[in-house]
Protein backbone atom coordinates (compact mmCIF):
# COMPACT_ATOMS: atom_id res chain seq x y z
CA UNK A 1 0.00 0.00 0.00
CA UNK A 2 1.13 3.60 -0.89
CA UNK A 3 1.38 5.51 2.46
CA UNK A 4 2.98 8.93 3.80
CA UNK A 5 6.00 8.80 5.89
CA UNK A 6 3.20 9.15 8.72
CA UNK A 7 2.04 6.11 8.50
CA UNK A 8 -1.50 7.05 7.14
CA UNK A 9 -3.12 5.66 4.50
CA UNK A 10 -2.70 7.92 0.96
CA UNK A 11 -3.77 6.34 -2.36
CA UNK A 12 -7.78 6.18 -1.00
CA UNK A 13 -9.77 9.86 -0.72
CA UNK A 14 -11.03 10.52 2.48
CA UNK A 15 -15.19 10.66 1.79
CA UNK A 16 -16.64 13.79 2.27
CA UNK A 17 -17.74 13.86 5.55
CA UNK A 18 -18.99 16.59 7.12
CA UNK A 19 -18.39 17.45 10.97
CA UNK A 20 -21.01 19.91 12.25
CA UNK A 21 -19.27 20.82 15.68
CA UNK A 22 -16.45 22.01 13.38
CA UNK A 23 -18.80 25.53 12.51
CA UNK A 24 -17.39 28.73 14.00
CA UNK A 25 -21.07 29.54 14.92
CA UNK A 26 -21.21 26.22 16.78
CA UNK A 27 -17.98 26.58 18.53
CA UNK A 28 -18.64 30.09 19.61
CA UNK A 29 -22.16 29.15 20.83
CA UNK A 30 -20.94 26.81 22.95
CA UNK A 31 -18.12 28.72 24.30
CA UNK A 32 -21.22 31.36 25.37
CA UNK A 33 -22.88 28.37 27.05
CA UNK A 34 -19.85 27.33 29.03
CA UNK A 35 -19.05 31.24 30.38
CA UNK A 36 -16.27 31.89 28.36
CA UNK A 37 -15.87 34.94 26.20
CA UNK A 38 -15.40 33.85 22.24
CA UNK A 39 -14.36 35.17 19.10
CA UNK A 40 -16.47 37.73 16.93
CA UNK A 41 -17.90 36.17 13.73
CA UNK A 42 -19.10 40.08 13.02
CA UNK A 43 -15.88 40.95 11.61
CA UNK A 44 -12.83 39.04 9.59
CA UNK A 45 -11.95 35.73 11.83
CA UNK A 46 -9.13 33.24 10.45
CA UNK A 47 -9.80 29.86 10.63
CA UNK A 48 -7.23 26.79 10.15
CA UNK A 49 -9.03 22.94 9.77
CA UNK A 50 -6.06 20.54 10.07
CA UNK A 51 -6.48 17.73 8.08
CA UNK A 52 -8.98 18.61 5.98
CA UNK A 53 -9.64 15.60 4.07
CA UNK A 54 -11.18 16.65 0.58
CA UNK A 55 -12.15 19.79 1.87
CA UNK A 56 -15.56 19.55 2.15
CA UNK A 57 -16.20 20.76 5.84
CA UNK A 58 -14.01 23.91 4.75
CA UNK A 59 -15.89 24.44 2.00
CA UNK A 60 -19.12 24.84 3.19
CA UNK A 61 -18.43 27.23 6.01
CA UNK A 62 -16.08 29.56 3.80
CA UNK A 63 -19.13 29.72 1.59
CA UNK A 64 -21.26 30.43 4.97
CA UNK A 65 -19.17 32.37 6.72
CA UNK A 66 -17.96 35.28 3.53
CA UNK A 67 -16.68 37.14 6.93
CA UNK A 68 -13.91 34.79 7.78
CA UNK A 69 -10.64 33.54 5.93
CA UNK A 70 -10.17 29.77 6.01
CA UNK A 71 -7.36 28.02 5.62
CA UNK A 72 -7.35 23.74 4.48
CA UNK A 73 -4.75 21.81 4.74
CA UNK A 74 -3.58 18.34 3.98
CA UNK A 75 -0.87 16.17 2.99
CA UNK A 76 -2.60 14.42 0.18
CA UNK A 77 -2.83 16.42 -2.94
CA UNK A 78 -5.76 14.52 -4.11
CA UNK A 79 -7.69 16.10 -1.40
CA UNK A 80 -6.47 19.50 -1.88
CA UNK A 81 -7.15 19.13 -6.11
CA UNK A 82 -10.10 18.19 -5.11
CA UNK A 83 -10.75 21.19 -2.80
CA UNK A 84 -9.34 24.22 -5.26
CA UNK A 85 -11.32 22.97 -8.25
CA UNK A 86 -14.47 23.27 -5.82
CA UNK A 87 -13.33 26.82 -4.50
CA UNK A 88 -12.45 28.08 -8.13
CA UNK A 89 -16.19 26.43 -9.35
CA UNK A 90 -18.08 28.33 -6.83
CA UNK A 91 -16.07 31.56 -6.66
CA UNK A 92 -14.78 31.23 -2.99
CA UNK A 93 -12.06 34.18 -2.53
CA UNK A 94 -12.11 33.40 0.97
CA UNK A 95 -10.29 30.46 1.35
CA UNK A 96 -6.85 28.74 0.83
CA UNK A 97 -5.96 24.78 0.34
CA UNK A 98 -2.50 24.35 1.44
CA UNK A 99 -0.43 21.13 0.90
CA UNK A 100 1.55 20.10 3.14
CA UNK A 101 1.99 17.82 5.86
CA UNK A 102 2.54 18.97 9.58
CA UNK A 103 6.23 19.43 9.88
CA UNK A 104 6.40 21.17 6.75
CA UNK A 105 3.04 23.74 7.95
CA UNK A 106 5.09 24.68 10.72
CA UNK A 107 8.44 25.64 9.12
CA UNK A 108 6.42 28.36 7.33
CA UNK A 109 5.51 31.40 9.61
CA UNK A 110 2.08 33.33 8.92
CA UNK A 111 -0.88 35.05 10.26
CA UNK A 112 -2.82 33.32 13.44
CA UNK A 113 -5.68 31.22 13.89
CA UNK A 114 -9.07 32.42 16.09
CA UNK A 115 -9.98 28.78 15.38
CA UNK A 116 -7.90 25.62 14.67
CA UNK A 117 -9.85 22.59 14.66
CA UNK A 118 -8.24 19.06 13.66
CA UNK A 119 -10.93 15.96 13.74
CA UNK A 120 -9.69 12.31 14.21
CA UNK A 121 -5.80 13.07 12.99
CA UNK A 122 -4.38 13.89 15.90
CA UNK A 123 -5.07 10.06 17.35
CA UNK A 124 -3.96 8.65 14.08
CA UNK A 125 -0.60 9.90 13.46
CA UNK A 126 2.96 9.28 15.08
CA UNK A 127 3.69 11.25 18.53
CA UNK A 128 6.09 12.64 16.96
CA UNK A 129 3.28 14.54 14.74
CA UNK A 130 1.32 15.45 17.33
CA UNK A 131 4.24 17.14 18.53
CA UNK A 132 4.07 18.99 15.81
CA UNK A 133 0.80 19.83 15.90
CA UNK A 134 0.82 21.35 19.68
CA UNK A 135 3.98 23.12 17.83
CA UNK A 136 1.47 24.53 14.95
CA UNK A 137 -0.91 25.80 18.31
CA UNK A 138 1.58 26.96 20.02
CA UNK A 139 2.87 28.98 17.15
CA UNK A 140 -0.37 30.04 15.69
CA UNK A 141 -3.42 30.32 17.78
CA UNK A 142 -4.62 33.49 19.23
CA UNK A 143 -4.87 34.76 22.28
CA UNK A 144 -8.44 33.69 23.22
CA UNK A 145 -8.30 31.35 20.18
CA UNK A 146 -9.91 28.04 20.14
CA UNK A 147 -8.80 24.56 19.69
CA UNK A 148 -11.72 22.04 18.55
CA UNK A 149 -9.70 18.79 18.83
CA UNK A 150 -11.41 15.35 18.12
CA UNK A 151 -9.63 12.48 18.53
CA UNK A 152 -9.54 8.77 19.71
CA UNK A 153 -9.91 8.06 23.77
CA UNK A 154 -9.64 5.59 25.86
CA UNK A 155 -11.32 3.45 27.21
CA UNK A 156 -14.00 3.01 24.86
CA UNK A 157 -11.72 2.40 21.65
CA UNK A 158 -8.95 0.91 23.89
CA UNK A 159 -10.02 -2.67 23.24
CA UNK A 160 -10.15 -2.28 19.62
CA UNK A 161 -6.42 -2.13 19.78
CA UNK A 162 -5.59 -5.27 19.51
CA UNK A 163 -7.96 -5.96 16.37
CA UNK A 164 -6.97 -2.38 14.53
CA UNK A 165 -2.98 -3.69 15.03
CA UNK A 166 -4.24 -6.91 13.41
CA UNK A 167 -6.11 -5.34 10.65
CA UNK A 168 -3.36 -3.36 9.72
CA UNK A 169 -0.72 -6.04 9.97
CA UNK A 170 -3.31 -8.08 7.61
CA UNK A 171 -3.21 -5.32 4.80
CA UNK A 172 0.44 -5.38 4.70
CA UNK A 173 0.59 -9.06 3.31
CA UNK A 174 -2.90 -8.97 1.26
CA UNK A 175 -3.40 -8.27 -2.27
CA UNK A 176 -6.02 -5.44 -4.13
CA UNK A 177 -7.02 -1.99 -3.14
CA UNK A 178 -7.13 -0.49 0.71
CA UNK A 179 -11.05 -1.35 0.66
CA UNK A 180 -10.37 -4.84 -0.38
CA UNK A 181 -7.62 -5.41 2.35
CA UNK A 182 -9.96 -4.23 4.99
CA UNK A 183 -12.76 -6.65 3.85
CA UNK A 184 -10.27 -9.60 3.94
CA UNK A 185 -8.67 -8.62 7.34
CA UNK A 186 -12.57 -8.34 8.53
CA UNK A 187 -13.11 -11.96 7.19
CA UNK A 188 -10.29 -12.84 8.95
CA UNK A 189 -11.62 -11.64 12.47
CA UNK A 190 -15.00 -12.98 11.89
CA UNK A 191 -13.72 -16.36 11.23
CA UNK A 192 -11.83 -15.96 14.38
CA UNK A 193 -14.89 -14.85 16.86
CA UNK A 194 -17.02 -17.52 14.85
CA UNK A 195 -14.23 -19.90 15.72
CA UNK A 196 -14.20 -19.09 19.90
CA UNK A 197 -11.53 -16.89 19.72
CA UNK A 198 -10.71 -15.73 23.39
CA UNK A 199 -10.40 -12.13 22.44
CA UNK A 200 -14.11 -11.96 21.20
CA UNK A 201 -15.86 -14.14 24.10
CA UNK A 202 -13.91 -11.99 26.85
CA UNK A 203 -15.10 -8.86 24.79
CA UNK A 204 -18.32 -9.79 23.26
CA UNK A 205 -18.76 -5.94 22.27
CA UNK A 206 -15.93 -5.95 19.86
CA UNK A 207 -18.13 -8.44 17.58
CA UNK A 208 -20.77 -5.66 18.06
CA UNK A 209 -18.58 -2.89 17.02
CA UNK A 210 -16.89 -4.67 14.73
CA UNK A 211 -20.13 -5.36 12.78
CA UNK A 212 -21.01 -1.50 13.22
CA UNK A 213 -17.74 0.19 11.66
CA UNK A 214 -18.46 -2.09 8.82
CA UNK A 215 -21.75 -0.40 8.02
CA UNK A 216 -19.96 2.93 7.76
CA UNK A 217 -18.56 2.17 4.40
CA UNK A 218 -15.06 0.53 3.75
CA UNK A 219 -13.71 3.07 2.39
CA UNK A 220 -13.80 4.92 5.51
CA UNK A 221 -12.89 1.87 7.09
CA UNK A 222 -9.78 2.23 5.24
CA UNK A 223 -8.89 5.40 6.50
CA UNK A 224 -10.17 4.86 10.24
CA UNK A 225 -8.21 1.24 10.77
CA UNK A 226 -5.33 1.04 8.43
CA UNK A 227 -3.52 3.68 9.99
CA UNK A 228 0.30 2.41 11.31
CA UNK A 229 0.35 4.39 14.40
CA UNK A 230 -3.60 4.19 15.41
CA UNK A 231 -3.21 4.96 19.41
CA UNK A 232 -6.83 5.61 21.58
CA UNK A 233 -5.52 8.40 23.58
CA UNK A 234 -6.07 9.14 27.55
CA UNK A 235 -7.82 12.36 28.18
CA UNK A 236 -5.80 13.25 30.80
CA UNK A 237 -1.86 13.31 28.88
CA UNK A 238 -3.95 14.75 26.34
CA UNK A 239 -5.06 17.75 28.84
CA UNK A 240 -1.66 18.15 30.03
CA UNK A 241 0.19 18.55 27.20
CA UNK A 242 -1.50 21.42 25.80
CA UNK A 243 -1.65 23.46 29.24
CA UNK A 244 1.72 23.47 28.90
CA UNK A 245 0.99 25.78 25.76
CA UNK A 246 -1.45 28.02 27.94
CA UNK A 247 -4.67 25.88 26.47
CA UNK A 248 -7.02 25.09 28.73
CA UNK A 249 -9.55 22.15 28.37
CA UNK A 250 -13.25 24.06 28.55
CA UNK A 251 -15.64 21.91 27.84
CA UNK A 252 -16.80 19.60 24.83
CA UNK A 253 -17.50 20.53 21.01
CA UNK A 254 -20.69 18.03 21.56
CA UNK A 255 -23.07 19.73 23.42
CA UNK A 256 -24.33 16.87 25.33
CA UNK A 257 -21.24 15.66 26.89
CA UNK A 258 -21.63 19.42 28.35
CA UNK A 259 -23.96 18.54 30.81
CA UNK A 260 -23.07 15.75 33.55
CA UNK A 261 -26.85 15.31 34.25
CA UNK A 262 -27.66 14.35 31.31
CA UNK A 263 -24.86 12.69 30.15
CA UNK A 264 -23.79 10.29 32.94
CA UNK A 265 -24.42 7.55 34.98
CA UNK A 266 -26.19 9.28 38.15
CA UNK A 267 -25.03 7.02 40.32
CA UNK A 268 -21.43 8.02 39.07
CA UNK A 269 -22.20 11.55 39.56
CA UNK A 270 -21.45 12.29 43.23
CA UNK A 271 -17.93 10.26 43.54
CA UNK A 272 -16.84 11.99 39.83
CA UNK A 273 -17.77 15.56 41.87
CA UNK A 274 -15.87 14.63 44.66
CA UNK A 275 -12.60 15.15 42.44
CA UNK A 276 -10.85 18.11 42.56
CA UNK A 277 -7.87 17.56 40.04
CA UNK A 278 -9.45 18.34 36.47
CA UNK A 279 -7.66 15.95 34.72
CA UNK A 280 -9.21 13.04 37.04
CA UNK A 281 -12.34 14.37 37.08
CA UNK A 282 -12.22 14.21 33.06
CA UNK A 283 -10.61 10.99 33.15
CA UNK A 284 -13.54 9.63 35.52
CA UNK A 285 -16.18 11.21 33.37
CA UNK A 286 -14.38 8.94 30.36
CA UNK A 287 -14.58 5.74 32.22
CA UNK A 288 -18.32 6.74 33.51
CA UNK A 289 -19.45 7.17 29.89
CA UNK A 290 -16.97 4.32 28.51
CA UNK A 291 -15.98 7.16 25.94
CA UNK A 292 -14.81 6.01 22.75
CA UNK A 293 -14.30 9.72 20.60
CA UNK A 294 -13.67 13.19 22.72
CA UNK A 295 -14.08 16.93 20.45
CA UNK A 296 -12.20 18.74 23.01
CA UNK A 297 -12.75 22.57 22.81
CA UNK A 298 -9.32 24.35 24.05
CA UNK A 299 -9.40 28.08 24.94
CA UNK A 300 -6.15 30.41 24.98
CA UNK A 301 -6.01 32.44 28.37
CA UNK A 302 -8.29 32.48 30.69
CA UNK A 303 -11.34 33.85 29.06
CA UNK A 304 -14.09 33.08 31.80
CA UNK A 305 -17.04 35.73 31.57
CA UNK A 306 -18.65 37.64 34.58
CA UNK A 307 -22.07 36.32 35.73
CA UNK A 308 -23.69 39.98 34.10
CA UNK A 309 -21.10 39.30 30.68
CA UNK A 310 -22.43 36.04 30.38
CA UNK A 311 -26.15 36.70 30.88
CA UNK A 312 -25.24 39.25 28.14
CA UNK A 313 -24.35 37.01 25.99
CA UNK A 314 -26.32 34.59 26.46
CA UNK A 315 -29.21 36.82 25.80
CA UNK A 316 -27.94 38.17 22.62
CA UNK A 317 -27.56 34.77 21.34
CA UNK A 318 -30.15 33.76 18.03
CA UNK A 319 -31.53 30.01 17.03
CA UNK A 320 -33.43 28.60 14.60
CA UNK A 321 -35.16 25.79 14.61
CA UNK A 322 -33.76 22.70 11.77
CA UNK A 323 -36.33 20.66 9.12
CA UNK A 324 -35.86 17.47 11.74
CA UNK A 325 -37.05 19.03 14.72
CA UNK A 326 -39.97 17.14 16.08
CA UNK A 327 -43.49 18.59 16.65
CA UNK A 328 -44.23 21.00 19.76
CA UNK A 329 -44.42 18.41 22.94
CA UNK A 330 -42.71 16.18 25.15
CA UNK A 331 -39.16 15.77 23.20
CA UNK A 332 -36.95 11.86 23.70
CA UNK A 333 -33.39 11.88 23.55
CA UNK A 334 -31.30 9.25 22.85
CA UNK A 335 -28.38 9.50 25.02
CA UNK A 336 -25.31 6.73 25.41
CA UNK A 337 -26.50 6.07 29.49
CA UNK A 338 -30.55 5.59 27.95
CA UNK A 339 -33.83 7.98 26.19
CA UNK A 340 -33.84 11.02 28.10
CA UNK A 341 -37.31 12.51 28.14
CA UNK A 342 -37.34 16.28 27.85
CA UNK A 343 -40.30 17.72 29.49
CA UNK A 344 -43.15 19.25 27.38
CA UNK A 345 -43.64 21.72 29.81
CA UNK A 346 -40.15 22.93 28.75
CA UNK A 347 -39.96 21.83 24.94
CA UNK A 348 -43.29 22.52 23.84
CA UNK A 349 -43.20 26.06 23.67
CA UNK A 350 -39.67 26.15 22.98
CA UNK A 351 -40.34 24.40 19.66
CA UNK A 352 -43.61 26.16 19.58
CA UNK A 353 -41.47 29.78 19.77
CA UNK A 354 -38.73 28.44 17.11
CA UNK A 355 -41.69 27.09 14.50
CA UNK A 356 -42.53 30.60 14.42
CA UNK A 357 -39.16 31.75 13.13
CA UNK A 358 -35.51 32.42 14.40
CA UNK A 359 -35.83 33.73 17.53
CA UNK A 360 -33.10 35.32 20.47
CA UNK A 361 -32.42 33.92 23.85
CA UNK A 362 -33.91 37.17 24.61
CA UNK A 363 -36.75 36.43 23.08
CA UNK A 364 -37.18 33.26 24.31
CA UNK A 365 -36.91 34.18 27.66
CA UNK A 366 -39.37 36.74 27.29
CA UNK A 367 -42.22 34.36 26.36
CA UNK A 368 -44.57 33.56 29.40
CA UNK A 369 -44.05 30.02 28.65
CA UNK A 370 -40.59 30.09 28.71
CA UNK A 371 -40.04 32.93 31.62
CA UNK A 372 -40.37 30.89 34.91
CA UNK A 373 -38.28 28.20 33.01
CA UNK A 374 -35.68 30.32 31.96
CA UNK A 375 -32.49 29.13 34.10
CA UNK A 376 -33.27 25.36 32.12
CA UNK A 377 -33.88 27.12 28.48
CA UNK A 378 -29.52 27.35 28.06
CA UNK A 379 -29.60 23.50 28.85
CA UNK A 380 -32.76 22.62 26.69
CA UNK A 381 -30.89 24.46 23.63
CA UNK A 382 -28.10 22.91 23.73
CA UNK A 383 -29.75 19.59 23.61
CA UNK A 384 -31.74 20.42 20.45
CA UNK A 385 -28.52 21.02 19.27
CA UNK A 386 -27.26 18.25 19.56
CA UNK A 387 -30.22 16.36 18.38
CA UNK A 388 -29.82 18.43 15.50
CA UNK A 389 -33.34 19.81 15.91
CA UNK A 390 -31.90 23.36 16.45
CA UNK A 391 -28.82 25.64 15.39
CA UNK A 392 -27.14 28.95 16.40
CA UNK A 393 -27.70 31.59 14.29
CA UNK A 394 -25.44 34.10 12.52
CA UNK A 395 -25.47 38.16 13.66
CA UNK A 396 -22.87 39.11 10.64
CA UNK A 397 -24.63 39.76 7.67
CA UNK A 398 -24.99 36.38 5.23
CA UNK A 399 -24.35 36.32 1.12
CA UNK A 400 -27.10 33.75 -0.30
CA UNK A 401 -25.77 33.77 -3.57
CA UNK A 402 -22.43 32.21 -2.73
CA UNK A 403 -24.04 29.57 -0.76
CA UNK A 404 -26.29 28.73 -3.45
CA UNK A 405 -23.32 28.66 -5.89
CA UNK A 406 -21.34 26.19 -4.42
CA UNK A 407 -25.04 23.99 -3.29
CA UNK A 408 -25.83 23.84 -6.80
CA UNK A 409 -22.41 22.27 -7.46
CA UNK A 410 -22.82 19.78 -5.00
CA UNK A 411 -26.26 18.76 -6.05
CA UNK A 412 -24.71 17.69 -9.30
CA UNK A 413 -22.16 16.03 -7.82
CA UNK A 414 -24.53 13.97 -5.62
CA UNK A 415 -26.39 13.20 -8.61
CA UNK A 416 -23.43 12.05 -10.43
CA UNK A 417 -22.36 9.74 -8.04
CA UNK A 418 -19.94 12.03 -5.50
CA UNK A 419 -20.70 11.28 -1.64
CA UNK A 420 -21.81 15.19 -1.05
CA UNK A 421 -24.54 14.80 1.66
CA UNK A 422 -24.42 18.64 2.79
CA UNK A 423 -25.52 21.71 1.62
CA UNK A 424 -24.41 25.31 2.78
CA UNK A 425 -27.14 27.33 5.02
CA UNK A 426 -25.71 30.96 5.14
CA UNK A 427 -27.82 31.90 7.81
CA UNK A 428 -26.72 29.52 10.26
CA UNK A 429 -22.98 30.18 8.89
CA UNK A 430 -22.70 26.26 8.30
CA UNK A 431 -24.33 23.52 6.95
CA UNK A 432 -27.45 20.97 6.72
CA UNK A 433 -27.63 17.05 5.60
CA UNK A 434 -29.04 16.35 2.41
CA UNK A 435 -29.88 12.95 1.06
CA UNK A 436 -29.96 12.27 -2.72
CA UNK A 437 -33.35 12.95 -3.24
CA UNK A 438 -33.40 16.26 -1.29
CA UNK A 439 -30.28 17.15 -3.44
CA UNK A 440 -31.93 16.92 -6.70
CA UNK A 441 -34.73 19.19 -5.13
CA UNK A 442 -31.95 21.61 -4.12
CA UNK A 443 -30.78 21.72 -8.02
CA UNK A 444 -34.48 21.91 -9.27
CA UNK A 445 -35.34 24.70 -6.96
CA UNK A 446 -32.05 26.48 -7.21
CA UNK A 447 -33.25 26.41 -11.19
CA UNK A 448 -36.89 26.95 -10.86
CA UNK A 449 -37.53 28.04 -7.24
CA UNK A 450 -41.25 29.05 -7.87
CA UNK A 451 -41.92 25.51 -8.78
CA UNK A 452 -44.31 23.71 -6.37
CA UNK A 453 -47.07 20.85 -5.98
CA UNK A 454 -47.39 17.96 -8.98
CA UNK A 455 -44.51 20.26 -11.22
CA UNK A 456 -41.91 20.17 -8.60
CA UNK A 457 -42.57 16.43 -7.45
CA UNK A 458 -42.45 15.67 -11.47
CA UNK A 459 -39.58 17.36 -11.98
CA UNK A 460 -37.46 15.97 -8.95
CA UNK A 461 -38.69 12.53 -9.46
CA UNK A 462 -37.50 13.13 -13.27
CA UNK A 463 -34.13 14.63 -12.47
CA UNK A 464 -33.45 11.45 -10.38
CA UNK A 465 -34.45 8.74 -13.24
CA UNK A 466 -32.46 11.11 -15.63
CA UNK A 467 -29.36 9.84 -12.92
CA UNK A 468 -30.17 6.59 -12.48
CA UNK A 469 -30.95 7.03 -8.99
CA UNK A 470 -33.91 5.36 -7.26
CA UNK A 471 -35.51 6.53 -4.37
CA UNK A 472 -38.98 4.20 -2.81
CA UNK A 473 -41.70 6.55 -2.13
CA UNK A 474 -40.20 9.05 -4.40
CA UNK A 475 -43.74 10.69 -4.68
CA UNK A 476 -44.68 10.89 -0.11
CA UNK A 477 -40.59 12.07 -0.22
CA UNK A 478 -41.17 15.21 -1.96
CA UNK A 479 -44.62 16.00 -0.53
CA UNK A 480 -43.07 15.71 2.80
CA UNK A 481 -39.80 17.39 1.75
CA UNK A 482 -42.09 20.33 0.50
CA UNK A 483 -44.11 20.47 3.47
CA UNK A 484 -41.52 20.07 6.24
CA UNK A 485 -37.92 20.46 4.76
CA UNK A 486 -38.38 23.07 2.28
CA UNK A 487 -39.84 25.61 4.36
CA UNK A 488 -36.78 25.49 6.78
CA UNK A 489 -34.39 25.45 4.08
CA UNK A 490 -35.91 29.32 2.96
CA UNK A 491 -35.12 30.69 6.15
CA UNK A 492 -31.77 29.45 6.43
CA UNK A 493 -31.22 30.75 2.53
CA UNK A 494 -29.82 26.92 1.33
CA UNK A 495 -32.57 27.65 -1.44
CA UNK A 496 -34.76 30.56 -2.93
């Protein structure tokens, strides 16, 4: 196989996934909920994405975000082709695909970062890298500048160890392309754990997880498992290392993990609080939760807010409410430790309010509803955030027609055959899943947007045979897209 010096895998593309948590409004509404002051998006922000892969994620914001400069980079120049001939297509100005691999990003000097985010390289690479990239931090993140850093944990992936090593050490003696190696190191395992193996009837989950990475596509498999230096990391060393560049640990990119009520055991929750030293108490929360993946958020400085700065913020804070959300009422979470059920007293006219249109905290809060609930309206946003029922909204001002440059692009592409699943949503200043048949709706309404009814679902449905692409239901999928998707997707400006 063809790799980097690295040890990562380089003759496959990364697919083009899509990382919400990665958004600059994201990040900076979750720095608001945790008390810390953040960046402005109101004025020119840089933003660095480590790793970008194709350059999808980077793509879409930069569209969504004409305020900042972004800044891509990777060391396989597939990737990066592939993200300049997107940027040139759609007329992005605003951001820059670099080539390069780590050591080689840091030997140049340059402007810093209000954002760097890196998501899954970090536990992938050699320590020696990762050295590097706390160098890259060190030398280029702003004072108050964020850090969104997801990575690899222990203990959850720890036990996977043993079969990622033998995965790897599989592909190194097999024959055909990295999907193909993956598939025959897979066979391999399974005729272990069907044979008794030890390793699977002392760990009966990694049969379970096993079976579960291979629905994500073996291509990604590729990239995720045949990686020579693959390493689950501890939270705490983790933690440590980058205080010692004056980056502190703040909370999580995934809102959820935010709140320990919600998101652990509760008989875990009094001895975890009974730690003092943060890097235990993290550490504890990991092994409470069995975490598998952390998306660290790392702040420069200490940048806590006052109690009055924070209500300020807070306050000033906008949402809007996604095409998934559920109707007003009672609202079930699925969370890792069991369904949480979220209160209709709470979430009814919460999603009542944000059905209206985008609304401030402010607003919110001002509601009669909402007012005698309004110390548990911070925590019931952030949870329809993560549900992805609900987003943070821009204040800057937003430029539809660049977003619906590039979204037209990547509706062809879908339609084609490309694995574009997002769109850009200006208004939010990121982005919003699309499946295929929602993406040839996005290309017929970015071409006819006053089409509606019988025309539209005609159209759609004959855009998609045109592509060879078959959707069930094709007919109840539009009427429903029209109804509940389309309407959303106005708002946020992803379509006329």
């Amino acid at each position: 196989m063809q790799v980097w010096n690295q040890g990562y895998l380089a003759e496959l593309p990364y697919p083009h996934h899509v990382q919400p948590q990665l958004a600059p409004s994201w990040l900076v509404a979750l720095q608001t909920a945790l008390g810390q002051r953040a960046s402005s998006l109101l004025s020119g922000f840089r933003y660095c994405e480590l790793g970008c892969g194709q350059g999808l994620n980077s793509l879409l914001l930069a569209a969504s975000n004409p305020e900042g400069q972004f800044v891509a980079v990777d060391f396989n120049p597939q990737h990066i082709a592939h993200g300049r001939r997107l940027a040139a297509a759609a007329q992005l100005s605003n951001i820059e695909f670099v080539q390069a691999d780590f050591t080689e990003l840091l030997a140049h000097s340059g402007e810093g970062y209000d954002f760097i985010v890196a998501h899954g390289v970090y536990s992938w690479v050699a320590p020696a890298q990762r050295a590097v990239i706390r160098g890259f931090v060190e030398q280029r993140l702003n004072a108050n500048g964020l850090l969104c850093l997801g990575y690899m944990c222990q203990p959850g992936m720890a036990p996977l160890a043993a079969a990622q090593r033998f995965i790897w050490q599989h592909a190194q003696y097999s024959k055909g392309s990295p999907p193909q190696r993956v598939q025959a190191a897979l066979d391999a395992l399974q005729a272990l754990q069907q044979g008794g193996a030890g390793y699977f009837v002392e760990q009966p989950e990694m049969a379970r997880l096993l079976a579960r990475s291979a629905e994500q596509g073996l291509d990604y498999l590729a990239h995720e498992l045949l990686c020579e230096h693959w390493q689950p990391l501890p939270v705490a060393d983790v933690m440590a290392e980058f205080a010692s560049l004056g980056c502190q640990l703040i909370g999580s990119a995934i809102p959820l993990e935010n709140i320990d009520a919600v998101s652990l055991p509760g008989n875990c929750l009094a001895a975890i609080q009974g730690l003092t030293d943060p890097l235990l108490r993290e550490t504890a929360k990991d092994l409470a939760r069995n975490q598998a993946q952390r998306s660290d958020l790392y702040q420069r400085g200490d940048q806590a807010l006052s109690t009055m700065a924070h209500r300020h913020a807070l306050l000033d804070s906008c949402w809007a409410l996604l095409p998934a959300a559920p109707a007003p009422g009672a609202v079930e979470f699925s969370t890792r430790i069991g369904p949480l059920q979220g209160a209709a007293e709470l979430y009814q006219p919460l999603l009542q309010a944000l059905g209206e249109g985008p609304q401030s905290f402010a607003e919110l809060a001002r509601r009669p509803a909402l007012a005698a609930q309004v110390g548990q309206l911070s925590g019931a946003l952030q949870l329809l955030m993560w549900a992805g029922y609900a987003h943070p909204l821009l204040h800057s001002p937003v430029d539809v027609s660049r977003c619906q440059a590039l979204n037209r692009l990547l509706a062809e592409g879908a339609l084609q055959g490309v694995g574009y699943a997002h769109l850009a949503a200006p208004s939010l200043g990121a982005s919003v899943p699309a499946d295929k048949l929602e993406m040839a709706a996005a290309r017929v309404l970015l071409e006819h947007p006053q089409l509606r009814g019988v025309l539209l679902s005609e159209t759609i449905q004959a855009l998609l045979r045109r592509h060879g692409v078959t959707v069930e239901q094709a007919a109840e999928r539009v009427q429903q897209f029209e109804q509940r998707t389309l309407p959303g997707w106005q708002v946020l400006g992803v379509v006329p």
